[in-house]
Protein backbone atom coordinates (compact mmCIF):
# COMPACT_ATOMS: atom_id res chain seq x y z
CA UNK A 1 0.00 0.00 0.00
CA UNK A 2 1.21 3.33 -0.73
CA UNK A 3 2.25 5.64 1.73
CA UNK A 4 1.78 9.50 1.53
CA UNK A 5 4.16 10.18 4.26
CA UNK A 6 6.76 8.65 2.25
CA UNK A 7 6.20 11.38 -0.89
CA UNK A 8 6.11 14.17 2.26
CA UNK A 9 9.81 12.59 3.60
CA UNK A 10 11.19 13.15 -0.53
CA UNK A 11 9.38 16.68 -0.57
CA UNK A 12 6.77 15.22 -3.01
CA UNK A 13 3.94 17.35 -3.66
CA UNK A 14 0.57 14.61 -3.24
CA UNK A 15 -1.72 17.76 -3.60
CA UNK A 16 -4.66 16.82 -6.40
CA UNK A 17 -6.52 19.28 -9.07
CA UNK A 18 -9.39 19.93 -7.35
CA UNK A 19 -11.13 21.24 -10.41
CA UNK A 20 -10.50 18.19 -12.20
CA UNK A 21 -13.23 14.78 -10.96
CA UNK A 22 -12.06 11.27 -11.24
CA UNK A 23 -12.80 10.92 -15.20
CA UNK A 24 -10.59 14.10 -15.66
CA UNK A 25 -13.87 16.42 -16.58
CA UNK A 26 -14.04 20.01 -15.14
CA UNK A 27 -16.03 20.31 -12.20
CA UNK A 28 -16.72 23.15 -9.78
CA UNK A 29 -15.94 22.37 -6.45
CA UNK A 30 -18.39 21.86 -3.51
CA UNK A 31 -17.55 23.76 -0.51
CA UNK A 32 -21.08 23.31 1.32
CA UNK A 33 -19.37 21.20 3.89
CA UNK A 34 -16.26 22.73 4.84
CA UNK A 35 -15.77 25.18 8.12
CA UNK A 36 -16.30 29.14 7.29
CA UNK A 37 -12.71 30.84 7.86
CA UNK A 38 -10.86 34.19 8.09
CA UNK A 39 -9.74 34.19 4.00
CA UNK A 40 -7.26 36.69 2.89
CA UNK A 41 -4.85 37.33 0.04
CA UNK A 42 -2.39 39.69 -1.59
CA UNK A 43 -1.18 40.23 -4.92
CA UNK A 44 0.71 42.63 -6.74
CA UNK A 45 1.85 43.95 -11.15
CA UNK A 46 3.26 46.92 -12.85
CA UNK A 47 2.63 48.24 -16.03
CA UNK A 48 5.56 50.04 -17.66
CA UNK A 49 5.20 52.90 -19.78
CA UNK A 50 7.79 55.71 -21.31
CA UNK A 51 9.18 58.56 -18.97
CA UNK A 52 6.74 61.26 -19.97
CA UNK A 53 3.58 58.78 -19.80
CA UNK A 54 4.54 58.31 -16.12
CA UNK A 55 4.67 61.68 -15.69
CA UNK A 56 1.67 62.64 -17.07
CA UNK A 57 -0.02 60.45 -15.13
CA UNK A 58 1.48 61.99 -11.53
CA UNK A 59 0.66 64.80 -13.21
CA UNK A 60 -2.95 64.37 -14.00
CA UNK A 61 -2.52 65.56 -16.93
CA UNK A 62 -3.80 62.80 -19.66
CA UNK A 63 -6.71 63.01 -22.01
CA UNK A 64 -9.59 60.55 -20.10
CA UNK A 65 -8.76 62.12 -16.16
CA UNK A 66 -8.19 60.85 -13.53
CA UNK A 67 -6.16 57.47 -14.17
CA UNK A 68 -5.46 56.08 -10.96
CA UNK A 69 -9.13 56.54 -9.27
CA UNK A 70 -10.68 55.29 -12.73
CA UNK A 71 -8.58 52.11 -12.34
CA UNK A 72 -8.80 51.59 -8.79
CA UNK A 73 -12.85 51.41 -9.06
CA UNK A 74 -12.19 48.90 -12.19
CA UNK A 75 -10.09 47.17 -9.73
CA UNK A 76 -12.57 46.75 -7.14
CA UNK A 77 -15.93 46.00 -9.45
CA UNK A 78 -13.15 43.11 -10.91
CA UNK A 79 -12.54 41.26 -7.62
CA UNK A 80 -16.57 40.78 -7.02
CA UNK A 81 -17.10 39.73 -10.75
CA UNK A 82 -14.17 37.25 -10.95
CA UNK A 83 -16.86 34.83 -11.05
CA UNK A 84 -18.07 35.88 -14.08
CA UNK A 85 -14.79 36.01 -15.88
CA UNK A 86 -12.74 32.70 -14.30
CA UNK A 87 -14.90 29.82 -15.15
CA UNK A 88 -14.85 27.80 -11.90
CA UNK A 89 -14.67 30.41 -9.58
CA UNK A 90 -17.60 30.92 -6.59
CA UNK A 91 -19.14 34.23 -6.27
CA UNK A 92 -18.01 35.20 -3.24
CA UNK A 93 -19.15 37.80 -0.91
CA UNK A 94 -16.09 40.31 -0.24
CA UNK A 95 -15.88 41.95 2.85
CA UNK A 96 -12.67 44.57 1.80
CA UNK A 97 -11.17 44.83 -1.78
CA UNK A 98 -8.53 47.32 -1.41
CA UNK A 99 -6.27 48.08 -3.98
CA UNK A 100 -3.10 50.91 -3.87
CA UNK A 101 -0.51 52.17 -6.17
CA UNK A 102 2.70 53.02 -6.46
CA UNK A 103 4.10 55.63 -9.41
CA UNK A 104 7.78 54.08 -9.56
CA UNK A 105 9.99 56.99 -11.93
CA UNK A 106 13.30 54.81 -11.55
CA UNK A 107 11.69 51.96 -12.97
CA UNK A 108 9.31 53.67 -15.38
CA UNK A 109 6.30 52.11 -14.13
CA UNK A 110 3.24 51.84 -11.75
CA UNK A 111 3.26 49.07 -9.00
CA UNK A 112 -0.23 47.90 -8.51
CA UNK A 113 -1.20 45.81 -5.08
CA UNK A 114 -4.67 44.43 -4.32
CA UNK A 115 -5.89 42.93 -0.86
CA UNK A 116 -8.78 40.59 -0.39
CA UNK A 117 -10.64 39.52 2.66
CA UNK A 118 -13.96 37.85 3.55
CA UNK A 119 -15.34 34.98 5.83
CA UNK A 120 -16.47 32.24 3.71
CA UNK A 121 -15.94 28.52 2.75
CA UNK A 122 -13.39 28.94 -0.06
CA UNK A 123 -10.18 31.54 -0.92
CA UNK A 124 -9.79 34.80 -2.44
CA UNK A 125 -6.30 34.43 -4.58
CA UNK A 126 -8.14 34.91 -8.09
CA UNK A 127 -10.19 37.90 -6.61
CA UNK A 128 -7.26 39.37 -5.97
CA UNK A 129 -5.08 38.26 -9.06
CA UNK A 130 -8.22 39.71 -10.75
CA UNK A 131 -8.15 42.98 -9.27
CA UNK A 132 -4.50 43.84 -10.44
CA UNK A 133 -4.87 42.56 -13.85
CA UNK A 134 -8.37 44.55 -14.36
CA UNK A 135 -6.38 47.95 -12.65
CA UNK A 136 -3.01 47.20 -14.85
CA UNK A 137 -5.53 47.11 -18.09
CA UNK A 138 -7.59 49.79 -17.31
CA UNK A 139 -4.40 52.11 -16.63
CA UNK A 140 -2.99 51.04 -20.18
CA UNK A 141 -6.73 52.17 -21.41
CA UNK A 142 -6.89 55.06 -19.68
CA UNK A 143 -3.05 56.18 -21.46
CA UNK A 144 -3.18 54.41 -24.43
CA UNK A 145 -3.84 57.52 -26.24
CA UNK A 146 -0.65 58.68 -25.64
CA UNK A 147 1.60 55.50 -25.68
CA UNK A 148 1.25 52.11 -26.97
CA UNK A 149 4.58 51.19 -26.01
CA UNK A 150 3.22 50.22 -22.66
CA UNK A 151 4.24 46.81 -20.93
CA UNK A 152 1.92 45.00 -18.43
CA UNK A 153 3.91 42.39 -16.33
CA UNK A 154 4.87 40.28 -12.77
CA UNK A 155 1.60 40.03 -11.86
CA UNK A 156 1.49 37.55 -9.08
CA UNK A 157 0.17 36.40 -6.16
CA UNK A 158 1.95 37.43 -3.24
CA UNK A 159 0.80 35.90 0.26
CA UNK A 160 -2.52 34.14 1.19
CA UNK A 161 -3.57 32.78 4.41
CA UNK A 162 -6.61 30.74 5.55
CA UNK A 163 -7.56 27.36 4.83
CA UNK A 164 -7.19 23.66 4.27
CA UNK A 165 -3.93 24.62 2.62
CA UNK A 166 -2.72 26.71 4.85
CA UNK A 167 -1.01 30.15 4.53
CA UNK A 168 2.06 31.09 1.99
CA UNK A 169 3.97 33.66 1.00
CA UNK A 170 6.27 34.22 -1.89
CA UNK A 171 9.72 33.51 -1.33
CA UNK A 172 12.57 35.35 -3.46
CA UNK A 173 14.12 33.92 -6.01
CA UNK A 174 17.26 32.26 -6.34
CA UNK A 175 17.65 31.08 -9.05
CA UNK A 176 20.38 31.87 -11.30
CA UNK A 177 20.96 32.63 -14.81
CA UNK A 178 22.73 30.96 -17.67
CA UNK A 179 25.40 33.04 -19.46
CA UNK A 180 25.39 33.30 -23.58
CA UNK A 181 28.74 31.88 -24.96
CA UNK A 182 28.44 31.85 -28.39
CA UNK A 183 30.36 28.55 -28.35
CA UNK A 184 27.56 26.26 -29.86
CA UNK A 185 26.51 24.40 -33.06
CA UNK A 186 25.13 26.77 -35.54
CA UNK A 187 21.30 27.87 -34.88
CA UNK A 188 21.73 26.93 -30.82
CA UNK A 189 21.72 29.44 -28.42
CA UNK A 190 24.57 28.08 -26.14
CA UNK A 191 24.54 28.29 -22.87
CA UNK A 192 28.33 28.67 -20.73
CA UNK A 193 28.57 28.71 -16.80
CA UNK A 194 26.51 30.14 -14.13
CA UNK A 195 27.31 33.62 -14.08
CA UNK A 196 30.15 34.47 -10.55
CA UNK A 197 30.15 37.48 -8.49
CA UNK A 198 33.33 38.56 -10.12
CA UNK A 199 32.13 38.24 -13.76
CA UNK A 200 30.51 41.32 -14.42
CA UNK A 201 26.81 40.23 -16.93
CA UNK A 202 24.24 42.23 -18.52
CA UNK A 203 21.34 40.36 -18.09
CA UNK A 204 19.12 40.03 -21.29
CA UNK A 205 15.45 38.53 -20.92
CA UNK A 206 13.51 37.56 -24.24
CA UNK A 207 9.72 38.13 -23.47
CA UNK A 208 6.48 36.96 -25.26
CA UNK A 209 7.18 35.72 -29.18
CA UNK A 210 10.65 36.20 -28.84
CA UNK A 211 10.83 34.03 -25.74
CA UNK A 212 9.48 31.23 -28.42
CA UNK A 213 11.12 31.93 -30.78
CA UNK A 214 14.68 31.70 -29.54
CA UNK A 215 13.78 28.73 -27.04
CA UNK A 216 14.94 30.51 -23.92
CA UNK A 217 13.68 33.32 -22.27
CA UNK A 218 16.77 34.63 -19.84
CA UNK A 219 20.71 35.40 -20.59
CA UNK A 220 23.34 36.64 -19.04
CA UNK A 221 25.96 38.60 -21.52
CA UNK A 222 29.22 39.08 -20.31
CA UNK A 223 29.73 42.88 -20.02
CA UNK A 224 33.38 42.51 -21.51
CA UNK A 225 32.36 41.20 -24.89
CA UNK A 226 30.62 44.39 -25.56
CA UNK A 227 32.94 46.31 -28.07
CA UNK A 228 30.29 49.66 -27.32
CA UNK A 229 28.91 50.23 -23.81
CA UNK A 230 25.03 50.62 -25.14
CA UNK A 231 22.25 48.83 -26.61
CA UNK A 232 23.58 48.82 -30.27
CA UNK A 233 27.03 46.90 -28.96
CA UNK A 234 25.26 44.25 -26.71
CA UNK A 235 22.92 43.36 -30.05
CA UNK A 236 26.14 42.65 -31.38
CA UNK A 237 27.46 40.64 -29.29
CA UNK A 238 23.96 38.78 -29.10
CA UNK A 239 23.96 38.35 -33.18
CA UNK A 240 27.34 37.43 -33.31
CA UNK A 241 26.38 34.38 -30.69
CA UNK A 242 23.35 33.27 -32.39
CA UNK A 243 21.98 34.01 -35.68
CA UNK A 244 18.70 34.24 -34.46
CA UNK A 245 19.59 37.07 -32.67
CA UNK A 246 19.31 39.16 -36.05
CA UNK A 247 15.34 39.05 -34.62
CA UNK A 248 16.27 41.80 -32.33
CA UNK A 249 16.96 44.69 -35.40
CA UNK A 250 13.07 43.91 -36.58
CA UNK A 251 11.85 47.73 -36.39
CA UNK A 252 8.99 46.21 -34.15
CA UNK A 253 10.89 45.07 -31.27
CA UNK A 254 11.41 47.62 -28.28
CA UNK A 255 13.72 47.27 -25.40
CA UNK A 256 13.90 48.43 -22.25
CA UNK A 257 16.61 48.93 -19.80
CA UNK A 258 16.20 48.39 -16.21
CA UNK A 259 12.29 48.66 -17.02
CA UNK A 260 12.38 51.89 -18.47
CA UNK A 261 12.00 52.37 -22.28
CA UNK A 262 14.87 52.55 -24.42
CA UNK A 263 16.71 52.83 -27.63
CA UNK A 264 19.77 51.43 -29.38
CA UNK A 265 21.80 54.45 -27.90
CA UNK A 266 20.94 54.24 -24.44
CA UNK A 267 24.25 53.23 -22.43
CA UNK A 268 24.62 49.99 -20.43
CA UNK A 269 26.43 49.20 -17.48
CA UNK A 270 27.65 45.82 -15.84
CA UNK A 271 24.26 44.31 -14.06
CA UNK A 272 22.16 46.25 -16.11
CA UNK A 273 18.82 44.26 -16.89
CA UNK A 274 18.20 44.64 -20.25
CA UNK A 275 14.60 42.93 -22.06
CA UNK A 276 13.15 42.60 -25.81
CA UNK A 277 9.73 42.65 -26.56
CA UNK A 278 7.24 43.06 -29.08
CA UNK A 279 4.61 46.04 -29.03
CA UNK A 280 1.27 45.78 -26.83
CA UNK A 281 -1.70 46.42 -29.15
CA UNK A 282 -4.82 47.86 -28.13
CA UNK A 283 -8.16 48.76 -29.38
């Protein structure tokens, strides 16, 4: 007979889909039977946008008014319809949406952070995974009219508590990245050592179709390679690696460094993050 403890021992998660019954059909989940609790959770995006956008925006001073109030009432009405949008989801009756934000000029964006909380039979992460997507949205609405450019992203669910499951809390990441050697076959991106503390790296990240088309999504460059301290000398260094690199001078892709927008001229420094993308489109 199987034991679970053993799986616990070897750090085996035994947890099931709940959403899934025994035939593998979706099912809503019954909650009639289980204890009312204390449920709350956090989450948290940003949607990056040029300089002057930003700025605007602090400023109150973009065409539809005022942004952040507009959003923060989308956010809210979002959390108590996340039933209608998230297919399995109970309607639940919140007892506090809250939802702030954070204008963020070094990094060229706005943090957003949402807070559930009710008594009930059954968690609140979507509400609140809803209510920063819906505000991250409704600010690129609200601006779009003025930049297109924008980038919504890291929107994630931060702590939660209450529960069968228990309470958690996102850790920090580890986990470190692969450096871009240049030293493989033809048509590979190849991959060297783990990047030290004394090997100074920009670090490149490949996001949406250019994360599938390339086949990886995060690099580390080392900083030495670079013949010209800006964007135009690490693409390259990152063509000269890989051919498929050559993607990167498609007039369509933007970059940004260190989350702000930039351009081929913009200077680089060791550590610098730097990330390709392809333009948002909106109606």
């Amino acid at each position: 007979m199987h034991d679970v403890s053993d799986d616990l021992k070897l750090g085996i998660n035994t947890m099931t889909l709940t959403h899934l019954n025994a035939q593998g059909e979706a099912r809503m989940v019954d909650v009639a039977d289980k204890p009312e609790s204390r449920r709350e959770a956090s989450a948290s995006g940003a949607i990056y946008m040029h300089p002057a956008t930003l700025q605007r925006l602090a400023d109150g001073n973009l065409p539809k008014g005022d942004v952040l109030a507009t959003a923060r009432i989308a956010a809210i009405q979002g959390a108590k319809r996340t039933h209608e949008l998230i297919p399995l989801c109970h309607a639940l009756p919140l007892s506090k949406v809250e939802v702030d934000f954070r204008v963020d000029e070094a990094a060229g964006c706005v943090h957003v952070f949402a807070h559930c909380r009710l008594n009930g039979r059954t968690g609140v992460e979507m509400e609140a995974l809803t209510a920063v997507s819906v505000a991250c949205l409704t600010l690129y609405d609200m601006c779009k009219a003025v930049d297109k450019d924008m980038v919504i992203g890291s929107i994630q669910l931060d702590e939660k508590s209450g529960g069968m499951s228990g309470d958690y809390q996102r850790a920090a990441s580890a986990e470190r990245t692969p450096i871009v050697t240049g030293e493989g076959a033809s048509g590979e991106v190849s991959l060297g050592s783990l990047i030290g503390a004394d090997e100074p790296c920009v670090r490149v990240k490949c996001l949406a179709e250019l994360r599938e088309r390339l086949g990886i999504g995060e690099v580390n460059v080392p900083f030495e390679r670079m013949k010209s301290a800006d964007v135009s000398g690490l693409k390259t260094v990152l063509k000269s690696m890989d051919s498929r690199f050559v993607g990167l001078e498609e007039g369509r892709i933007l970059c940004a460094v260190n989350q702000v927008m930039a351009g081929d001229a913009t200077p680089l420094t060791a550590d610098d993050e730097v990330a390709f993308f392809p333009p948002v489109t909106g109606g």
